[in-house]
C-alpha atoms as a PDB file:
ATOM      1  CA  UNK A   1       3.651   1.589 -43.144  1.00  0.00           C
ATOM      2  CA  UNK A   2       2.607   5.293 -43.374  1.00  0.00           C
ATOM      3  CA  UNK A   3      -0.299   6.279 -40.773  1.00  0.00           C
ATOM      4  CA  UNK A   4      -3.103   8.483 -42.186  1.00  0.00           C
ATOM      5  CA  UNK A   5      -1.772  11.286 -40.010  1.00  0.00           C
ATOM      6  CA  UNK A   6       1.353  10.970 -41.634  1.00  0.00           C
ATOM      7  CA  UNK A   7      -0.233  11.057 -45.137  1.00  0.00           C
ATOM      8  CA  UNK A   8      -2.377  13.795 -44.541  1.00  0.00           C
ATOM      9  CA  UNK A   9       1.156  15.868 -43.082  1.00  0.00           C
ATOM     10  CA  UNK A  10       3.029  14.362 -45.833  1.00  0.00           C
ATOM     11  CA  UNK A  11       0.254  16.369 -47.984  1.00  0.00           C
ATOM     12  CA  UNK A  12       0.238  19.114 -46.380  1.00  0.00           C
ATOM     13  CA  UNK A  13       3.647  19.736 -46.394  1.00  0.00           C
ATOM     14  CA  UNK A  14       4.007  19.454 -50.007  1.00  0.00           C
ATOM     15  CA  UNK A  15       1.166  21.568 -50.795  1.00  0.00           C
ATOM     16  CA  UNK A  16       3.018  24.415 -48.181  1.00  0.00           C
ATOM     17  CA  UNK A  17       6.371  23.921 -49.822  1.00  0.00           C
ATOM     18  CA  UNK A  18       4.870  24.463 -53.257  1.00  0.00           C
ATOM     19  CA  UNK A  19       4.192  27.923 -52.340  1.00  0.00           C
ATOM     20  CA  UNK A  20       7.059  28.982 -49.721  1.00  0.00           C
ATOM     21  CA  UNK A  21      10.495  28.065 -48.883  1.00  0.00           C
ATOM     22  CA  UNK A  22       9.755  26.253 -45.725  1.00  0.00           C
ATOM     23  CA  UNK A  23       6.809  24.722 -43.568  1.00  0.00           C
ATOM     24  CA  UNK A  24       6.466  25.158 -39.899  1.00  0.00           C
ATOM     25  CA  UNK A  25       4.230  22.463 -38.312  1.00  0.00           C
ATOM     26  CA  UNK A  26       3.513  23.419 -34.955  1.00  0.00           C
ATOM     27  CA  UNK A  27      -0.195  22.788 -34.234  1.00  0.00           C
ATOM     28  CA  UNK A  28      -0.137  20.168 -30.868  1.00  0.00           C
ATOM     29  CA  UNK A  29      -2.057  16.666 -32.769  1.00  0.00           C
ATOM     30  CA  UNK A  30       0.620  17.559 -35.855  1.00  0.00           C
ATOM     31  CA  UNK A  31       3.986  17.786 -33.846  1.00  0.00           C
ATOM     32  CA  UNK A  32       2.336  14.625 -31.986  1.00  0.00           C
ATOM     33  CA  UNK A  33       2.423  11.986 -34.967  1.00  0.00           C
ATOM     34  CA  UNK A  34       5.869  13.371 -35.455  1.00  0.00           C
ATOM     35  CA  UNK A  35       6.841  12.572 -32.076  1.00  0.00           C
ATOM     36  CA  UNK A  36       5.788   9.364 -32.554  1.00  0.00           C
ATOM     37  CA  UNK A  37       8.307   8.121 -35.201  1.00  0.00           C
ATOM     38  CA  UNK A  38      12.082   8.219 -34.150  1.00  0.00           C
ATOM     39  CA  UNK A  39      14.167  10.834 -34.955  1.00  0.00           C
ATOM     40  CA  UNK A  40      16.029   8.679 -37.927  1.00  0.00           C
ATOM     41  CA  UNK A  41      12.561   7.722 -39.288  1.00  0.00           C
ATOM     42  CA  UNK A  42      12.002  11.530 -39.137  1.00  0.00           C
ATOM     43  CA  UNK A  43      15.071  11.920 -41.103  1.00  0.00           C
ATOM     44  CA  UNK A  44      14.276   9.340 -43.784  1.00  0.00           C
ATOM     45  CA  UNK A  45      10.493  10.573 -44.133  1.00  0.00           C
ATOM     46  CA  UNK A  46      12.101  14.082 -44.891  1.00  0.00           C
ATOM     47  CA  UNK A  47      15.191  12.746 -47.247  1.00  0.00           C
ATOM     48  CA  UNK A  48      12.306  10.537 -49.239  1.00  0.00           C
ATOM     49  CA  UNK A  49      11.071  13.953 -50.458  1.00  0.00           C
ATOM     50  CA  UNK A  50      13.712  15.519 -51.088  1.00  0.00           C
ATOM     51  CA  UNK A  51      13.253  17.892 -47.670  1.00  0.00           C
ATOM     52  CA  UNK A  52      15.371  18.633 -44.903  1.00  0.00           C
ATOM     53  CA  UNK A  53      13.604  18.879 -41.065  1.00  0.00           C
ATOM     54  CA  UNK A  54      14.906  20.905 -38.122  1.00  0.00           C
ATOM     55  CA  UNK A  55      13.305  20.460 -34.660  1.00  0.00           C
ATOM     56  CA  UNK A  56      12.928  24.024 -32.958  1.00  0.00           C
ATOM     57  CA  UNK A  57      11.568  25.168 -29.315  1.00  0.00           C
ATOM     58  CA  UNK A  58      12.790  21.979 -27.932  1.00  0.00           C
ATOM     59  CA  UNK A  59      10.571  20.052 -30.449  1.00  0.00           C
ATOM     60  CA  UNK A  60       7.438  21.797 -30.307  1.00  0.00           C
ATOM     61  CA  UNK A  61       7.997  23.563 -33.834  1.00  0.00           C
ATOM     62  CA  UNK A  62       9.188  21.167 -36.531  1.00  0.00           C
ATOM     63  CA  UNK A  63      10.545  23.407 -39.547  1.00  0.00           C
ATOM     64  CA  UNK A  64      10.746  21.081 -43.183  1.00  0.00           C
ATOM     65  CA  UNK A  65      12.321  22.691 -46.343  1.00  0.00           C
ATOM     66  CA  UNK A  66      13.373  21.957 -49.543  1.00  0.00           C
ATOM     67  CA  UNK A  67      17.412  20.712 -49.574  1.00  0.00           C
ATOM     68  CA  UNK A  68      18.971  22.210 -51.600  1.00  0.00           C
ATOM     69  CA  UNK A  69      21.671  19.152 -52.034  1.00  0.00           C
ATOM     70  CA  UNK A  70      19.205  16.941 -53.288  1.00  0.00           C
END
């Protein structure tokens, strides 16, 4: 089940990918919900849209962008 937090990130992140090559989420609340899922569900939630997800600063950046093998 997808939280509203998600949904509203899974939004975002569309909307920010639509414009530019990649999307850095690094406000506090927004890494949070991400830190609540494991790292494979992070995985799948990225793969689903056809996005790739790098963790950066030790996990207090979270970097999604288009991949380019899907």
């Amino acid at each position: 089940m997808i939280s509203d937090d998600l949904f509203a990130l899974e939004t975002k992140i569309s909307a920010e990918l639509a414009q530019r090559p990649e999307c850095f989420i690094t406000h506090p609340a927004e890494v949070q919900v991400f830190e609540q899922i494991s790292e494979g569900e992070l995985n799948d939630f990225a793969h689903r849209h056809g996005w790739r997800v790098v963790r950066r600063l030790g996990g207090k950046q979270i970097q999604f962008y288009h991949d380019a093998t899907e």
